[in-house]
Protein backbone atom coordinates (compact mmCIF):
# COMPACT_ATOMS: atom_id res chain seq x y z
CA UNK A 1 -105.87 150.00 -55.03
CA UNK A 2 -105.22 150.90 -58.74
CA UNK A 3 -101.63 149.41 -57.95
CA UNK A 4 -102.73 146.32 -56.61
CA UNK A 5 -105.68 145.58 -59.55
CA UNK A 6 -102.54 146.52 -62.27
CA UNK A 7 -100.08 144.22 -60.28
CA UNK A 8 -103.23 141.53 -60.47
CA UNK A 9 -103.97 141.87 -64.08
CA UNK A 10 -99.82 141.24 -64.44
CA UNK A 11 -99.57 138.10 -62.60
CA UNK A 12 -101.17 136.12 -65.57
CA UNK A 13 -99.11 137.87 -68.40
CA UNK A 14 -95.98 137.14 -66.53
CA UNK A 15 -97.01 133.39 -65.66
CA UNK A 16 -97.93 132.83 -69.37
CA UNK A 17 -94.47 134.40 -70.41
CA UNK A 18 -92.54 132.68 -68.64
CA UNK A 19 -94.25 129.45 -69.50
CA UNK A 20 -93.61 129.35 -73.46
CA UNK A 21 -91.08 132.02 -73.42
CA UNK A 22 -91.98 134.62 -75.01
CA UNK A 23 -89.49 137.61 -75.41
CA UNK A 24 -91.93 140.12 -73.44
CA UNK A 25 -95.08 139.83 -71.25
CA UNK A 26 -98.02 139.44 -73.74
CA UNK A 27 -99.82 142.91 -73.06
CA UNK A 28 -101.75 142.66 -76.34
CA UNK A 29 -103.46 139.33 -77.00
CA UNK A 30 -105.98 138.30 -79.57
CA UNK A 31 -108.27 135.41 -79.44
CA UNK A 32 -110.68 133.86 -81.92
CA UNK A 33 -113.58 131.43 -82.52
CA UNK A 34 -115.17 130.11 -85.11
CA UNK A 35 -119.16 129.71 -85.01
CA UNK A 36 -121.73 127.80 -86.60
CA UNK A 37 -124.67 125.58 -86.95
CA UNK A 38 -124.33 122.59 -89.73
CA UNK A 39 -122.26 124.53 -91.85
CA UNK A 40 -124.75 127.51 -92.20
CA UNK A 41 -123.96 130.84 -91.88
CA UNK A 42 -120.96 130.18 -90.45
CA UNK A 43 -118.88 133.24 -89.13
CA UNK A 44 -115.47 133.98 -87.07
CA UNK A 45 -114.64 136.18 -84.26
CA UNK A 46 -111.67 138.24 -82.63
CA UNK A 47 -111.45 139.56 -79.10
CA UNK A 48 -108.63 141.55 -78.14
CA UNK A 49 -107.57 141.59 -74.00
CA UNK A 50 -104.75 144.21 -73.61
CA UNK A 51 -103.55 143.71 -69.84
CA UNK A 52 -105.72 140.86 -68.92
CA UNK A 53 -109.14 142.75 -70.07
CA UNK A 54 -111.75 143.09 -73.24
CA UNK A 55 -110.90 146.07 -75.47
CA UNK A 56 -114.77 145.75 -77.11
CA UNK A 57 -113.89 148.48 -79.57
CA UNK A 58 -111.37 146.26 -80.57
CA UNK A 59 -113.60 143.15 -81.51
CA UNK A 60 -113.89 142.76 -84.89
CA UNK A 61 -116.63 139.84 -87.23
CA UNK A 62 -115.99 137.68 -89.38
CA UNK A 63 -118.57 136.34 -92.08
CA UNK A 64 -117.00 133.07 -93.70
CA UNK A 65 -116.45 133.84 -97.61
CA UNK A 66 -113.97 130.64 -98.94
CA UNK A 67 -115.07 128.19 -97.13
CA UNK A 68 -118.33 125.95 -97.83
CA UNK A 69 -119.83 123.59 -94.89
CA UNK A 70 -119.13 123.37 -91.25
CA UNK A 71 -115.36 122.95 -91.58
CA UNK A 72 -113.46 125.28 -88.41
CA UNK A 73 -110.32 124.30 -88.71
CA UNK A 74 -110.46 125.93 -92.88
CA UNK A 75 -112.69 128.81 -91.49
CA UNK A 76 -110.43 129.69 -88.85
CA UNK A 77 -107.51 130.16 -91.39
CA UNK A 78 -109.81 132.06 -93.71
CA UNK A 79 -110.03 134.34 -90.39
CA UNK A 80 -106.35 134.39 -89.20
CA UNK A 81 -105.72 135.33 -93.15
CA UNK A 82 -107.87 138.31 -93.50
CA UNK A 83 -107.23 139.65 -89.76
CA UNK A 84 -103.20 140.02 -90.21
CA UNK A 85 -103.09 140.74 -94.23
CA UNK A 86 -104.86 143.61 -93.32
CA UNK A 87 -102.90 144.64 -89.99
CA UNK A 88 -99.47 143.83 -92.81
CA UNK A 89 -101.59 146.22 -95.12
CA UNK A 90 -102.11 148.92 -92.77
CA UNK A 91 -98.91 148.76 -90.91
CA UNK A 92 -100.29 148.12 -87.34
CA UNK A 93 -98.60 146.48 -84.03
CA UNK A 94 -99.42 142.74 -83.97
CA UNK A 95 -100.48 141.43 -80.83
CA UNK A 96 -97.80 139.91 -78.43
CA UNK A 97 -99.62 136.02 -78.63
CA UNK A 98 -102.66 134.86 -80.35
CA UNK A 99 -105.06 132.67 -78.88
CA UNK A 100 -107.17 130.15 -80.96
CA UNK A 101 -109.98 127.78 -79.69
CA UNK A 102 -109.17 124.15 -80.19
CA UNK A 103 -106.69 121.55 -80.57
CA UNK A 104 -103.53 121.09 -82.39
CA UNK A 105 -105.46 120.96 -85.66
CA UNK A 106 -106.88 124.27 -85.28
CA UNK A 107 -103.22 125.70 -84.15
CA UNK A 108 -101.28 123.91 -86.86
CA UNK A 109 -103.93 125.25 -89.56
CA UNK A 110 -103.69 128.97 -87.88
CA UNK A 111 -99.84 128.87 -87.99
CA UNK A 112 -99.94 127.96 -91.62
CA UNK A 113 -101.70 130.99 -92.26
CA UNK A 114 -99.43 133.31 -90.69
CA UNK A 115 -96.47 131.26 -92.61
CA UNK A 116 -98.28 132.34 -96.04
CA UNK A 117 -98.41 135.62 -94.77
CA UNK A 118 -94.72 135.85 -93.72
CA UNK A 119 -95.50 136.47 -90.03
CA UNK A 120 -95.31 132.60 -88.81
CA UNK A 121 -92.94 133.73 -86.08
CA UNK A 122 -96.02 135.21 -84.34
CA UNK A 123 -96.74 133.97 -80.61
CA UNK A 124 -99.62 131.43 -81.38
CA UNK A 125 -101.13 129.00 -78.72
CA UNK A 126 -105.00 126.82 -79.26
CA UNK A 127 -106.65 126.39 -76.11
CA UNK A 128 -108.78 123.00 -75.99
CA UNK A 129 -112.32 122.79 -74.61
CA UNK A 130 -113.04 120.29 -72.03
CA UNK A 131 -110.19 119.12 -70.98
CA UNK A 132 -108.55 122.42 -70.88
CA UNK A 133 -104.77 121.56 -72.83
CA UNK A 134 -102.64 123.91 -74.13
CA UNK A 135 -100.89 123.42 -77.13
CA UNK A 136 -98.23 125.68 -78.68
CA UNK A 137 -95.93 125.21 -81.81
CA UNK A 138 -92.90 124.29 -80.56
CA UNK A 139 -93.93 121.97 -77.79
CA UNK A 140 -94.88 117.78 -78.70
CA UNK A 141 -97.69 117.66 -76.05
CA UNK A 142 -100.12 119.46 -74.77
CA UNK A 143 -99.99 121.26 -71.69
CA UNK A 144 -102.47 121.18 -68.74
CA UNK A 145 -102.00 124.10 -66.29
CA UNK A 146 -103.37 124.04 -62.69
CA UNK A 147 -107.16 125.16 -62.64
CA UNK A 148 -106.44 127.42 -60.31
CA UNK A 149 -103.24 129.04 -62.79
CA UNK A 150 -104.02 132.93 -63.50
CA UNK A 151 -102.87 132.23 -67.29
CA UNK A 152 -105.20 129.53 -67.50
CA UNK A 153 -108.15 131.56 -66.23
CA UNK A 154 -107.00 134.45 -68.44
CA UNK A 155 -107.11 132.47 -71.30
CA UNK A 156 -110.37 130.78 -70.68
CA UNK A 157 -112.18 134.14 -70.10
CA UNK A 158 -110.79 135.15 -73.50
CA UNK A 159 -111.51 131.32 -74.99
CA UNK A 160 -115.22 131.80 -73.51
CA UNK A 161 -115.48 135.82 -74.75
CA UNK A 162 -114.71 135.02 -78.18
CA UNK A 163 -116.91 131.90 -78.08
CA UNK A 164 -119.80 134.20 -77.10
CA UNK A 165 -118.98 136.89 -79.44
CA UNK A 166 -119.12 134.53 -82.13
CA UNK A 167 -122.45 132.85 -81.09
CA UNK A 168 -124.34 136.07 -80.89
CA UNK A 169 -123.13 137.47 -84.26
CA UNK A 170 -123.86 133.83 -85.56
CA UNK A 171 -127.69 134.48 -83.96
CA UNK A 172 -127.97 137.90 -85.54
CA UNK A 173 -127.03 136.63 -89.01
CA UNK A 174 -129.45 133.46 -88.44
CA UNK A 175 -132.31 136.04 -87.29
CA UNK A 176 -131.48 138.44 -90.30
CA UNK A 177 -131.70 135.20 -92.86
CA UNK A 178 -134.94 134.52 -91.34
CA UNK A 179 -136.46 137.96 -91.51
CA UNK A 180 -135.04 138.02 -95.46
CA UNK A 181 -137.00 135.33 -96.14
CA UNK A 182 -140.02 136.35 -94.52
CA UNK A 183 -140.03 139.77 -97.01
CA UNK A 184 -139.15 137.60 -99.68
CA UNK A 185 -142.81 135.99 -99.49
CA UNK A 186 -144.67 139.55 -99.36
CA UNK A 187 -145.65 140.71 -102.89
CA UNK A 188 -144.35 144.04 -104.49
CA UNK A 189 -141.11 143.97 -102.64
CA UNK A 190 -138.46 144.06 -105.04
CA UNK A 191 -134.91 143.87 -104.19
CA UNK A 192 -134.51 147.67 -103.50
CA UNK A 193 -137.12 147.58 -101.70
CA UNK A 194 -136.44 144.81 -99.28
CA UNK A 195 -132.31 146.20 -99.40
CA UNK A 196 -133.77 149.18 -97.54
CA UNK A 197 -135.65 147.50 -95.18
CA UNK A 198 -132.95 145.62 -93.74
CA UNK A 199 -131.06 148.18 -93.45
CA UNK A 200 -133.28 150.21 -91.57
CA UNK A 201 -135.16 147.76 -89.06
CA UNK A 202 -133.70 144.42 -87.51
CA UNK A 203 -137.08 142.27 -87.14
CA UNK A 204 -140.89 142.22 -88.39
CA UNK A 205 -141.41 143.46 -84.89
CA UNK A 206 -139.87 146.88 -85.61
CA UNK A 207 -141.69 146.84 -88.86
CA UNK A 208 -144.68 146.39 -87.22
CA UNK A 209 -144.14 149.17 -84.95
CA UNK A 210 -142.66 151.69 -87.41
CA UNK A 211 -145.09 154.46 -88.12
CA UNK A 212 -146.65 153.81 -91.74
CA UNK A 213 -145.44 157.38 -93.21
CA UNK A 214 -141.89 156.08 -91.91
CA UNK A 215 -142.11 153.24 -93.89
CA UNK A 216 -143.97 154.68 -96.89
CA UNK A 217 -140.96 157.03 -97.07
CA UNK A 218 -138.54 153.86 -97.50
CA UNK A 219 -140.75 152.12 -99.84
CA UNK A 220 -143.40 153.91 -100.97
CA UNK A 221 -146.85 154.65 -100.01
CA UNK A 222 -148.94 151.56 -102.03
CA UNK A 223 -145.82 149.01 -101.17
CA UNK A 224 -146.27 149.89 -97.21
CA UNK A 225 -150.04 149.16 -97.17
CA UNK A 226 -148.97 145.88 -99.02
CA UNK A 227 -146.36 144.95 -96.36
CA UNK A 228 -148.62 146.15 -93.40
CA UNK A 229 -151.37 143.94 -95.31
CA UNK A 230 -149.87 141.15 -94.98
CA UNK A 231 -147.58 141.60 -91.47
CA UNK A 232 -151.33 141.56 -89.41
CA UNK A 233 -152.20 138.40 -91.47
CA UNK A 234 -148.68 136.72 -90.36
């Protein structure tokens, strides 16, 4: 059995090597996605799939510092930048191919990262939505795969995991924004104060639920009455 699922998780890697030959079967391969909601909070993703499945301890977020709006295609490079200055940096393996969600733009503006960086000979392919084309460097057109092709499905199940990685860190960052502002409107909360908060509990529900001495350890005594004050008026 362990033979057989090992031989299954190959048939994809070897399909997808053979198909934009690549010098070895792509055992390592990182995706990412790019996330956000008119431009706010916008934030990145990467997945890695090392013989067709997630290595979570792996994944690694991306909060968007350079760029300003909703503008993927200039996030994504921001992302591509940071992850593989810092694997050059620390000496690490690069991953056999790189996966990026979207068109030609996105892989055109990903490969010009790696070219600043010195690594543009990387394995690099975008993976559209919808209609499901493939596009790599050195190929003029897309290419559409079979829906039933194992490297398709492999790379839409890494497509769709980054997608979703991105989405809920996007949601978390949303929530924590909104829960900022929310202390920001309760009186004798300075900066410090509110800092430790956040850092401690995730929503006004866990506030709320926090013993008071818990809290009146983080922020003092005459502060937590304050906050619990006005969290039963909310």
């Amino acid at each position: 059995i362990l033979l057989r699922k090992k031989y299954e998780g190959l048939v994809p890697l070897m399909e997808i090597k053979k198909i934009f030959n690549l010098k070895s079967i792509p055992k390592r391969i990182e995706g990412f996605d790019i996330s956000n909601i008119g431009g706010e909070e916008s934030v990145g993703s990467l997945v890695v799939f090392e013989n067709g499945r997630p290595q979570k301890n792996d994944y690694r977020k991306y909060k968007i510092k350079t760029v300003a709006g909703p503008n993927d295609v200039a996030s994504l490079q921001e992302v591509i930048r940071r992850r593989y200055k810092r694997i050059l940096e620390e000496k690490k393996d690069f991953p056999d191919l790189i996966l990026v969600d979207g068109g030609k733009g996105q892989l055109n503006a990903a490969r010009g990262a790696l070219e600043e960086l010195g690594v543009g000979n990387l394995p690099i392919v975008s993976l559209a939505k919808k209609e499901e084309i493939i596009f790599a460097p050195d190929r003029k057109k897309g290419i559409s795969l079979e829906r039933t092709s194992p490297a398709l499905k492999l790379f839409q199940n890494i497509r769709d995991e980054a997608h979703r990685f991105a989405i809920s860190f996007h949601r978390l960052r949303r929530e924590k924004r909104s829960f900022e502002s929310r202390l920001d409107n309760i009186p004798g909360l300075g900066k410090k104060r509110k800092a430790a908060l956040l850092d401690k509990y995730k929503d006004l529900e866990e506030i709320k639920k926090a013993a008071p001495e818990d809290l009146a350890k983080i922020i003092g005594a005459k502060a937590t009455q304050t906050l619990l004050d006005e969290l039963n008026n909310l």
